[in-house]
C-alpha atoms as a PDB file:
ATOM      1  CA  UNK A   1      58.209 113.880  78.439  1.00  0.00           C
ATOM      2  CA  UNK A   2      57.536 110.732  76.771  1.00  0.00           C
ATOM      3  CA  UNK A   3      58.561 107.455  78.013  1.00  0.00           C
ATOM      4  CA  UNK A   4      62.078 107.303  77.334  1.00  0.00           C
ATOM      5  CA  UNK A   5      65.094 105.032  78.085  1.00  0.00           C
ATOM      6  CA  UNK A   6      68.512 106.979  79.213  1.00  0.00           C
ATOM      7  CA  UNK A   7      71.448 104.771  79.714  1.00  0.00           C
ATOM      8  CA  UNK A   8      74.676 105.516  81.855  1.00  0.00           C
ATOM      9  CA  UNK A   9      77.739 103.168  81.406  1.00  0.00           C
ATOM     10  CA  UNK A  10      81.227 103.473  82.885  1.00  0.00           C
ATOM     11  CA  UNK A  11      83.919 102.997  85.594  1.00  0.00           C
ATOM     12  CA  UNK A  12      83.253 102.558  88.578  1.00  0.00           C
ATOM     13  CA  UNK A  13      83.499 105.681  91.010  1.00  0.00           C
ATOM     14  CA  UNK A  14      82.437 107.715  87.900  1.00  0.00           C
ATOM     15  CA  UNK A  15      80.170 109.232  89.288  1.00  0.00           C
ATOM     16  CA  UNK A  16      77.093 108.004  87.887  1.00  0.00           C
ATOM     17  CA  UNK A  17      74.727 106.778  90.537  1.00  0.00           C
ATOM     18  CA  UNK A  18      75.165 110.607  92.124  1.00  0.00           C
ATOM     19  CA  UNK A  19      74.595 112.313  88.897  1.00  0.00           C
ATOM     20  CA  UNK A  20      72.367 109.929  87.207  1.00  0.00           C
ATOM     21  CA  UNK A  21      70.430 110.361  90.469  1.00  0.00           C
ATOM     22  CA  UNK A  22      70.346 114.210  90.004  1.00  0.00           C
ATOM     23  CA  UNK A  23      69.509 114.569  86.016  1.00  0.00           C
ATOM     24  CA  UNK A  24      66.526 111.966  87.400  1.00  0.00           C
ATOM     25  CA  UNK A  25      64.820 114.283  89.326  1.00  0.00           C
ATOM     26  CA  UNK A  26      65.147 117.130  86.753  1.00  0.00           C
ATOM     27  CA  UNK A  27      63.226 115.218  83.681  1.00  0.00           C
ATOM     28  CA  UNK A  28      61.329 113.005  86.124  1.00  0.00           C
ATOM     29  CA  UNK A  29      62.193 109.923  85.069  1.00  0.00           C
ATOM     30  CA  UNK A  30      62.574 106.703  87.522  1.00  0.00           C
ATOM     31  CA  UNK A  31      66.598 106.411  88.781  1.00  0.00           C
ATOM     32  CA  UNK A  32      68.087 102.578  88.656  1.00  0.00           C
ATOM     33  CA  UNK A  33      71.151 102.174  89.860  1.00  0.00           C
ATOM     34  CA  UNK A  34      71.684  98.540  88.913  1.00  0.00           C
ATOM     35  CA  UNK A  35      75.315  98.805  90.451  1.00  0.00           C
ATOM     36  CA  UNK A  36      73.101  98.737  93.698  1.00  0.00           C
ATOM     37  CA  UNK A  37      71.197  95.651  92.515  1.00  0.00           C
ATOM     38  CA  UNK A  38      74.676  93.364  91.830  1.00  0.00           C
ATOM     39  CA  UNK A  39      75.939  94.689  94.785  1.00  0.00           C
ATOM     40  CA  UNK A  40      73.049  93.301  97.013  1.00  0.00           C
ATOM     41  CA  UNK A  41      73.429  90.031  95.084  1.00  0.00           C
ATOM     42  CA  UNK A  42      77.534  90.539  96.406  1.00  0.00           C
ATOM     43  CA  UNK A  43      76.721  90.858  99.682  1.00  0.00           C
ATOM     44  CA  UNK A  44      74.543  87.651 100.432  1.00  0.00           C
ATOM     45  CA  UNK A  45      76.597  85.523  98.566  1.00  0.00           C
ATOM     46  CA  UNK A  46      79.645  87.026 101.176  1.00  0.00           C
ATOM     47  CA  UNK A  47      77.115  86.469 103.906  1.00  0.00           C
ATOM     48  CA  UNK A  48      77.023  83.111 102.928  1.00  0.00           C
ATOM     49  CA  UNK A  49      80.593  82.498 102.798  1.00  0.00           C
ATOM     50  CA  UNK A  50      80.364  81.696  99.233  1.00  0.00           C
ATOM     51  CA  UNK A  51      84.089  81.430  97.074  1.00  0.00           C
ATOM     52  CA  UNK A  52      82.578  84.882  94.865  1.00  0.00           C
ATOM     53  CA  UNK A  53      84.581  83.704  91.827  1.00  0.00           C
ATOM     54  CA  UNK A  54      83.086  79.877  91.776  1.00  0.00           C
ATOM     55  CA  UNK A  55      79.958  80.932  89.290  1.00  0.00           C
ATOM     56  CA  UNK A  56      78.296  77.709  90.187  1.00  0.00           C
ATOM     57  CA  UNK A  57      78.161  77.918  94.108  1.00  0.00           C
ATOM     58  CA  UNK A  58      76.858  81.849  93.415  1.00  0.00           C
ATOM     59  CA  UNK A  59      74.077  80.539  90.783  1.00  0.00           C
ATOM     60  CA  UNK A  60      73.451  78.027  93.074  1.00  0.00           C
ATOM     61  CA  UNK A  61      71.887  80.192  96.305  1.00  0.00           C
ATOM     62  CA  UNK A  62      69.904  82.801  93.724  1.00  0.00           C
ATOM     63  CA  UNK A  63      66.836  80.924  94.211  1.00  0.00           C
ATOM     64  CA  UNK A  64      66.928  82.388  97.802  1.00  0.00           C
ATOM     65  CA  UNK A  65      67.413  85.665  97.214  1.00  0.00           C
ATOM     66  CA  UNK A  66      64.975  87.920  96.748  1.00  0.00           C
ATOM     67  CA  UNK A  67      66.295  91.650  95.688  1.00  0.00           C
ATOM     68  CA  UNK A  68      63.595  94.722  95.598  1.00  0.00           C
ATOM     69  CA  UNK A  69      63.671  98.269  94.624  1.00  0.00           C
ATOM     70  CA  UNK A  70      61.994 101.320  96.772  1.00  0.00           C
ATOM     71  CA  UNK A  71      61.622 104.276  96.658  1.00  0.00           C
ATOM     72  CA  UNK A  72      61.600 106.101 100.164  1.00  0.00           C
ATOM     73  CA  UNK A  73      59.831 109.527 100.590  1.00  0.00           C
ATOM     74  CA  UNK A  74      62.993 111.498  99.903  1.00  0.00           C
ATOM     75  CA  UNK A  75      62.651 109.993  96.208  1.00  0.00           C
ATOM     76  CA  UNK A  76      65.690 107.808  96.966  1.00  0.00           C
ATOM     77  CA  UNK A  77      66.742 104.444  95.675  1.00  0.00           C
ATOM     78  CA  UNK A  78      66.288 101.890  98.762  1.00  0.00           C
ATOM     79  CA  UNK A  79      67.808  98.122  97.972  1.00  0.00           C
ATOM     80  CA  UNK A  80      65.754  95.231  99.997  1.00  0.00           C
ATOM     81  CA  UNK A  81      67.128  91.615 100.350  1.00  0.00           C
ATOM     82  CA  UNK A  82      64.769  88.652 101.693  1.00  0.00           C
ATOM     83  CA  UNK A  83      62.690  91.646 103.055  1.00  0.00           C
ATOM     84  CA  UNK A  84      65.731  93.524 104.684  1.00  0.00           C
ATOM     85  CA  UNK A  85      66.834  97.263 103.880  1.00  0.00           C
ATOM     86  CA  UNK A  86      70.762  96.978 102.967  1.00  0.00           C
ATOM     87  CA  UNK A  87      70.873  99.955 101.393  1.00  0.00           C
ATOM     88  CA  UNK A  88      73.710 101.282 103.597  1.00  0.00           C
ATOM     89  CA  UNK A  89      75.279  97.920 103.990  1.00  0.00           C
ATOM     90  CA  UNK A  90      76.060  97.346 100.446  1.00  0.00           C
ATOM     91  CA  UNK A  91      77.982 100.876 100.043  1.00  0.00           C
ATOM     92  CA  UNK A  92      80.555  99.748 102.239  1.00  0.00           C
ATOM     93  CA  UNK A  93      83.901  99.773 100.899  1.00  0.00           C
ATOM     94  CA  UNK A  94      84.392  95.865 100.470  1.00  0.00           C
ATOM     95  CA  UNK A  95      81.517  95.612  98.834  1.00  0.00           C
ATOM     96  CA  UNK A  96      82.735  96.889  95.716  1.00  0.00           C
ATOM     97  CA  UNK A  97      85.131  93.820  94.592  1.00  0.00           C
ATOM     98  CA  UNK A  98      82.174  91.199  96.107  1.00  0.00           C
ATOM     99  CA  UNK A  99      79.777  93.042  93.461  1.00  0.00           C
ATOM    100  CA  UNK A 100      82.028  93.197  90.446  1.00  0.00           C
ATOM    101  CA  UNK A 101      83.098  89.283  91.201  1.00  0.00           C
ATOM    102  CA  UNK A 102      79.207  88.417  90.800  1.00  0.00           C
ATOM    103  CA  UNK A 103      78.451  90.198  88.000  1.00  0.00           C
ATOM    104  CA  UNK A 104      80.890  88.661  86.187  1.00  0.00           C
ATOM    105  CA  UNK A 105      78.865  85.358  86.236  1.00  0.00           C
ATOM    106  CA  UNK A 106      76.700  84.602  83.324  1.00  0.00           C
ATOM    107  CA  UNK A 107      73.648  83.252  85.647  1.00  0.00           C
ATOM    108  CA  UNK A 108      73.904  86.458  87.945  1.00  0.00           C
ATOM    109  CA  UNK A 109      73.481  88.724  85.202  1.00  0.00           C
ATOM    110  CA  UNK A 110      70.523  86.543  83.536  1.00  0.00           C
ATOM    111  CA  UNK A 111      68.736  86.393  87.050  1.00  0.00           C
ATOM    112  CA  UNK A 112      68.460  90.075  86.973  1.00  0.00           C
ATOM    113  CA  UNK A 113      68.456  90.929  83.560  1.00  0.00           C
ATOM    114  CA  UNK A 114      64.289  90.820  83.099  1.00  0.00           C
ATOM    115  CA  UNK A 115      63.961  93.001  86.226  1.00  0.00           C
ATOM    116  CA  UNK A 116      65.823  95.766  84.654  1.00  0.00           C
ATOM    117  CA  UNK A 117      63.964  95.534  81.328  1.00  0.00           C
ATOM    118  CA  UNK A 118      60.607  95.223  83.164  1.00  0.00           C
ATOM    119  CA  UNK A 119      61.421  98.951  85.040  1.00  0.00           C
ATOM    120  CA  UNK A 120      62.117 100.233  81.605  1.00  0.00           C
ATOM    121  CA  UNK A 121      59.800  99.177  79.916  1.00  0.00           C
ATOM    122  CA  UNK A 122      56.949 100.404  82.656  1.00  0.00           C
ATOM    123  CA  UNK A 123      58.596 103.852  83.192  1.00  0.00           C
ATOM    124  CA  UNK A 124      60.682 106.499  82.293  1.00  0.00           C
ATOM    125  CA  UNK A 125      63.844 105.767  83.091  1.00  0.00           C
ATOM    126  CA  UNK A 126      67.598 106.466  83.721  1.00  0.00           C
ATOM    127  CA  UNK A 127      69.982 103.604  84.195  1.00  0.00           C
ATOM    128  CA  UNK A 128      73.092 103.104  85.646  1.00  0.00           C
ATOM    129  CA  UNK A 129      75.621 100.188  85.414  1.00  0.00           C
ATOM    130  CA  UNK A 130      78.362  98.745  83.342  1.00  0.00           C
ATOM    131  CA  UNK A 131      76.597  97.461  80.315  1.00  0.00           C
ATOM    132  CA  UNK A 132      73.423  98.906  80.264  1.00  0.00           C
ATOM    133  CA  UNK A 133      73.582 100.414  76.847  1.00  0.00           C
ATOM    134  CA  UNK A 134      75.439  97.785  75.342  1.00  0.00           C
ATOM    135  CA  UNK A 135      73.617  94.476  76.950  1.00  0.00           C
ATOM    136  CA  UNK A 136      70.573  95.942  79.057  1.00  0.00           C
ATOM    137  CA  UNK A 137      69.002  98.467  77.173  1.00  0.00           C
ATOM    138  CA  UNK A 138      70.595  98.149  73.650  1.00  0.00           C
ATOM    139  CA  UNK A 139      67.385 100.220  72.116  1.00  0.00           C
ATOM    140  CA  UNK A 140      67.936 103.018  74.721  1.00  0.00           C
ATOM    141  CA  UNK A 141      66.569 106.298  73.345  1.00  0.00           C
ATOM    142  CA  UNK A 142      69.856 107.962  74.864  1.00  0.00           C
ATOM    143  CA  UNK A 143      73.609 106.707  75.565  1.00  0.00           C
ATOM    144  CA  UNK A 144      76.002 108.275  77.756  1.00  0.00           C
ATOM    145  CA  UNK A 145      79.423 106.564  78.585  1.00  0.00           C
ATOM    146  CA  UNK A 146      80.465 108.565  81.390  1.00  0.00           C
ATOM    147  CA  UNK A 147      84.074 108.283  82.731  1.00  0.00           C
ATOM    148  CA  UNK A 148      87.324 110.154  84.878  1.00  0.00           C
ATOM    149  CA  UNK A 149      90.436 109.603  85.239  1.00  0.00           C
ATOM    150  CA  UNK A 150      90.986 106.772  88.321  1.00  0.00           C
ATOM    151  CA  UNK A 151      93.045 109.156  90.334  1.00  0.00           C
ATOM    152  CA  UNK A 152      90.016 111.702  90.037  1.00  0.00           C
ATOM    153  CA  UNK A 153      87.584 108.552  90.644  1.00  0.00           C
ATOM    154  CA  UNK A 154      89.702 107.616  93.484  1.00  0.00           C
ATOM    155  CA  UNK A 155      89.887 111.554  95.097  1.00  0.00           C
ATOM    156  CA  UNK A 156      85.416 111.007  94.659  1.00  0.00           C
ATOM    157  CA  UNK A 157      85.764 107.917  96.709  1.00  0.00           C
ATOM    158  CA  UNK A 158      88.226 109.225  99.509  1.00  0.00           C
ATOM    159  CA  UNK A 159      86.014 112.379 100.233  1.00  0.00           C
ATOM    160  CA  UNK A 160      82.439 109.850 100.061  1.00  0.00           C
ATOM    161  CA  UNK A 161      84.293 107.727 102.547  1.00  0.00           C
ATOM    162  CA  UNK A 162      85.406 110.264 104.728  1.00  0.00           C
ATOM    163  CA  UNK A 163      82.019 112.131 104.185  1.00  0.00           C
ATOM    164  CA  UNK A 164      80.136 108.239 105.809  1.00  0.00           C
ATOM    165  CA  UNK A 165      83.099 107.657 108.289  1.00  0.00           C
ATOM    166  CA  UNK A 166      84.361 104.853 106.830  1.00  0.00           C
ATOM    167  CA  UNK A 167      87.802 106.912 105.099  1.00  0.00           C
ATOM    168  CA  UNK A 168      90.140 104.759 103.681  1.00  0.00           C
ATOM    169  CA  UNK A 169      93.773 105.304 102.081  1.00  0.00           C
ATOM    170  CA  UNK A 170      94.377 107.558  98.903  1.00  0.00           C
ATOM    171  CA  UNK A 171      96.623 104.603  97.673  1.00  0.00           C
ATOM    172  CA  UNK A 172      94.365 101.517  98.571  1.00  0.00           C
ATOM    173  CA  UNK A 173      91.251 103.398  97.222  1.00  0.00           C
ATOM    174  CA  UNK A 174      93.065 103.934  93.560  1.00  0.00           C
ATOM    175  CA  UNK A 175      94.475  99.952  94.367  1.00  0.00           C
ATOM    176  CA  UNK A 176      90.606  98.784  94.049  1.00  0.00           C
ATOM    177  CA  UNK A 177      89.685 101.287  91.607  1.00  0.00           C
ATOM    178  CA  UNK A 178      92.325  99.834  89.028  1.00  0.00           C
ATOM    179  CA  UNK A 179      91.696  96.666  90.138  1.00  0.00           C
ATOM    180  CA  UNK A 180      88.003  96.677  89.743  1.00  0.00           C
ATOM    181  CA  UNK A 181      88.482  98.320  86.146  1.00  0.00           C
ATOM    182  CA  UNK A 182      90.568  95.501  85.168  1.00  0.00           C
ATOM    183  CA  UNK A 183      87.989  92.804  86.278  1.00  0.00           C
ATOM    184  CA  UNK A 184      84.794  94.688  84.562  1.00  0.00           C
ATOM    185  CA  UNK A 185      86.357  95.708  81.274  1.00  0.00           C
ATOM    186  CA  UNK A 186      88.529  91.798  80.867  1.00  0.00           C
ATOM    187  CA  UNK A 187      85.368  89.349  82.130  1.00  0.00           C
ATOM    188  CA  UNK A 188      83.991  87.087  79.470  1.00  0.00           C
ATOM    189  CA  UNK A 189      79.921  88.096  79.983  1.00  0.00           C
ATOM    190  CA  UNK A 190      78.946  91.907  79.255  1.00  0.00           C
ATOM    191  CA  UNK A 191      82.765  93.801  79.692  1.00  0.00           C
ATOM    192  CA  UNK A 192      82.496  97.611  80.242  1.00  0.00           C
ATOM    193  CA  UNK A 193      82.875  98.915  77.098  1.00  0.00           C
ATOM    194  CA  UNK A 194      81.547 102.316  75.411  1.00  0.00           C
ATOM    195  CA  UNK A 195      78.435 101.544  73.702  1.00  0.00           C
ATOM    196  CA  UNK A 196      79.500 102.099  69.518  1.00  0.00           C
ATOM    197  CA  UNK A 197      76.547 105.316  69.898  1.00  0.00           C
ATOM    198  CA  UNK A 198      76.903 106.058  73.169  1.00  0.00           C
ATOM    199  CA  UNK A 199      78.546 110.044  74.039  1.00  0.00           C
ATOM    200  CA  UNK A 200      81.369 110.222  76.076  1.00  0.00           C
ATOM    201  CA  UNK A 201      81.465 112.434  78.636  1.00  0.00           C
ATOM    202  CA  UNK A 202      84.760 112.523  80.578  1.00  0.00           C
ATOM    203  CA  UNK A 203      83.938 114.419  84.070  1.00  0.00           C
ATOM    204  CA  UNK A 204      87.926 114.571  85.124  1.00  0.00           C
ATOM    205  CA  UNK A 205      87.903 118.259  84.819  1.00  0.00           C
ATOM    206  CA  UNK A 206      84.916 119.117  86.030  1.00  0.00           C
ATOM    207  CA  UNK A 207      83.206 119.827  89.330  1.00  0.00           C
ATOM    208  CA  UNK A 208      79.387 117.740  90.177  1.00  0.00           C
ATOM    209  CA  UNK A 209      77.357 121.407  89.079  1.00  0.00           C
ATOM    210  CA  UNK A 210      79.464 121.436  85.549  1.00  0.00           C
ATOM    211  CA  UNK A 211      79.172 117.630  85.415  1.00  0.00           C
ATOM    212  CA  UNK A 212      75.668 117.191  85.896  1.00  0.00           C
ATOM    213  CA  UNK A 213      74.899 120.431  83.244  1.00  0.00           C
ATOM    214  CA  UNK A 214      76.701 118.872  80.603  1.00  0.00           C
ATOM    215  CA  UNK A 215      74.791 115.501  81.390  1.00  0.00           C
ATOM    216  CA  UNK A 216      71.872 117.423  81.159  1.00  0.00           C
ATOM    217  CA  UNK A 217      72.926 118.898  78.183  1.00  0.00           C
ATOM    218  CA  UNK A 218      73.351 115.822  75.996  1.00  0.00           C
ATOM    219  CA  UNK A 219      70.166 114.105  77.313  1.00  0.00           C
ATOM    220  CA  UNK A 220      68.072 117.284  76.008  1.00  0.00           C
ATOM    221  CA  UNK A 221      70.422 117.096  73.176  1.00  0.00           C
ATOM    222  CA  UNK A 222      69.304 113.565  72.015  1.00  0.00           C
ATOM    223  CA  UNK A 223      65.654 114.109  72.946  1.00  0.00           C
ATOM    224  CA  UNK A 224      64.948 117.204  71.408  1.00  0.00           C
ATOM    225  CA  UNK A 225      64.805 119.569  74.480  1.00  0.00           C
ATOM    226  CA  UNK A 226      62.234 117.026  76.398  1.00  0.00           C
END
C-alpha cells in the first residue's frame, strides 16, 4: 500500500483507539492514538498541581515535558514522559477530564501539532483523536467520524474498567462521558466536529468484529481495495 493518511475523529469512548488499533495491523500502517499524547500532557500538568483550565500556567511547564511514542514488541502504542513509561498511568479513569481540559488550550495543541504531522508525513498512518481530520490531517487520504450512542460508549467503558480493575459506576461513567462531550465539541480551539468529507460510522449497534469490518470496509472503499 502506498503511503497513505487515515483519519479517525469522534467521542470519546468510541471506540477508536481499540479499533483504529486493529484496522492498523491489517493494512500495516503506523497506529497514533493522539488521545494518548494529550492525555500524557494531562497527567504532568496534574502532577504538577497545575489549575488544568488556566491555559497560561499549562503553556507555561511545556518546555519541560518531553512526550515520546514507542512501539513495544507486541506492536503496541507505548507513551513516554521525561523518559518514563505512563502508558498505564494515563488510562486511568481521571485522566480523561485532565486530558480533554488541556487540549482545549491553544498552546497545548500547537506544542504537539508538528509531531503528529511529522509521523504522517514519514509513514503510513492511522490517526486517532478529536480533530484530526478537520485540524491535523485536513489532506487525509481517508476520513472516518466514528461515533455511539453515550450509553453504549459508557457500557464500553464499564466492561474496560472492570476488565483493568479499576470498575466504576454505570451512572458516573455516562456523568463523564456527557460531560467530556460537552467540553470537546463547545471549546473555542479545534471542537469535535465531523469533518464536511469525513464517513460516519455509528458503531451503537454493532459488536467490535462487525465494527472493525465495516471500518475496514470504508478504508478499502476510499483507497481502492489497498
Amino acid at each position: 500500500m502506498n503511503t497513505i493518511r487515515i483519519a479517525i475523529d469522534g467521542p470519546s469512548g468510541a471506540g477508536k483507539s481499540t479499533l483504529a488499533r486493529a484496522a492498523a495491523g491489517a493494512l500495516g500502517c503506523l497506529y497514533v492514538d493522539t488521545g494518548a499524547i494529550y492525555r500524557t500532557v494531562g497527567y504532568y500538568a496534574r502532577s504538577r498541581g497545575l489549575d488544568l483550565k488556566d491555559g497560561e500556567a499549562v503553556a507555561a511547564v511545556l518546555p519541560e515535558v518531553s512526550v515520546e511514542m514507542t512501539y513495544g514488541e507486541d506492536g503496541l502504542q507505548h507513551m513516554l514522559l521525561n523518559g518514563e513509561d505512563v502508558t498505564e498511568a494515563i488510562r486511568l479513569p481521571e485522566i480523561s477530564l485532565c486530558a480533554s481540559a488541556v487540549s482545549a488550550h491553544p498552546g497545548v495543541r500547537a506544542f504537539l501539532l508538528e509531531m503528529q504531522r511529522k509521523l504522517a508525513r514519514e509513514h503510513s498512518v492511522i490517526m486517532d483523536g478529536r480533530d484530526i481530520g478537520t485540524v491535523v490531517l485536513p489532506d487525509a487520504e481517508v476520513k472516518i467520524f466514528l461515533t455511539a450512542s453515550p450509553e453504549a460508549r459508557a457500557r464500553r467503558r464499564c466492561l474496560e474498567l472492570e476488565r483493568r480493575g479499576t470498575p466504576q459506576p454505570y451512572e458516573e461513567v455516562l456523568r463523564e462521558i456527557e460531560e467530556r462531550d460537552w467540553n470537546d465539541t463547545h471549546r473555542p480551539v479545534a471542537p469535535l466536529r465531523q469533518a464536511e468529507d469525513a464517513v460516519l460510522l455509528d458503531t451503537t449497534a454493532l459488536d467490535f468484529q462487525e465494527s472493525e469490518a465495516a471500518l475496514l470496509a470504508i478504508i478499502r472503499e476510499r483507497t481502492g481495495g489497498a
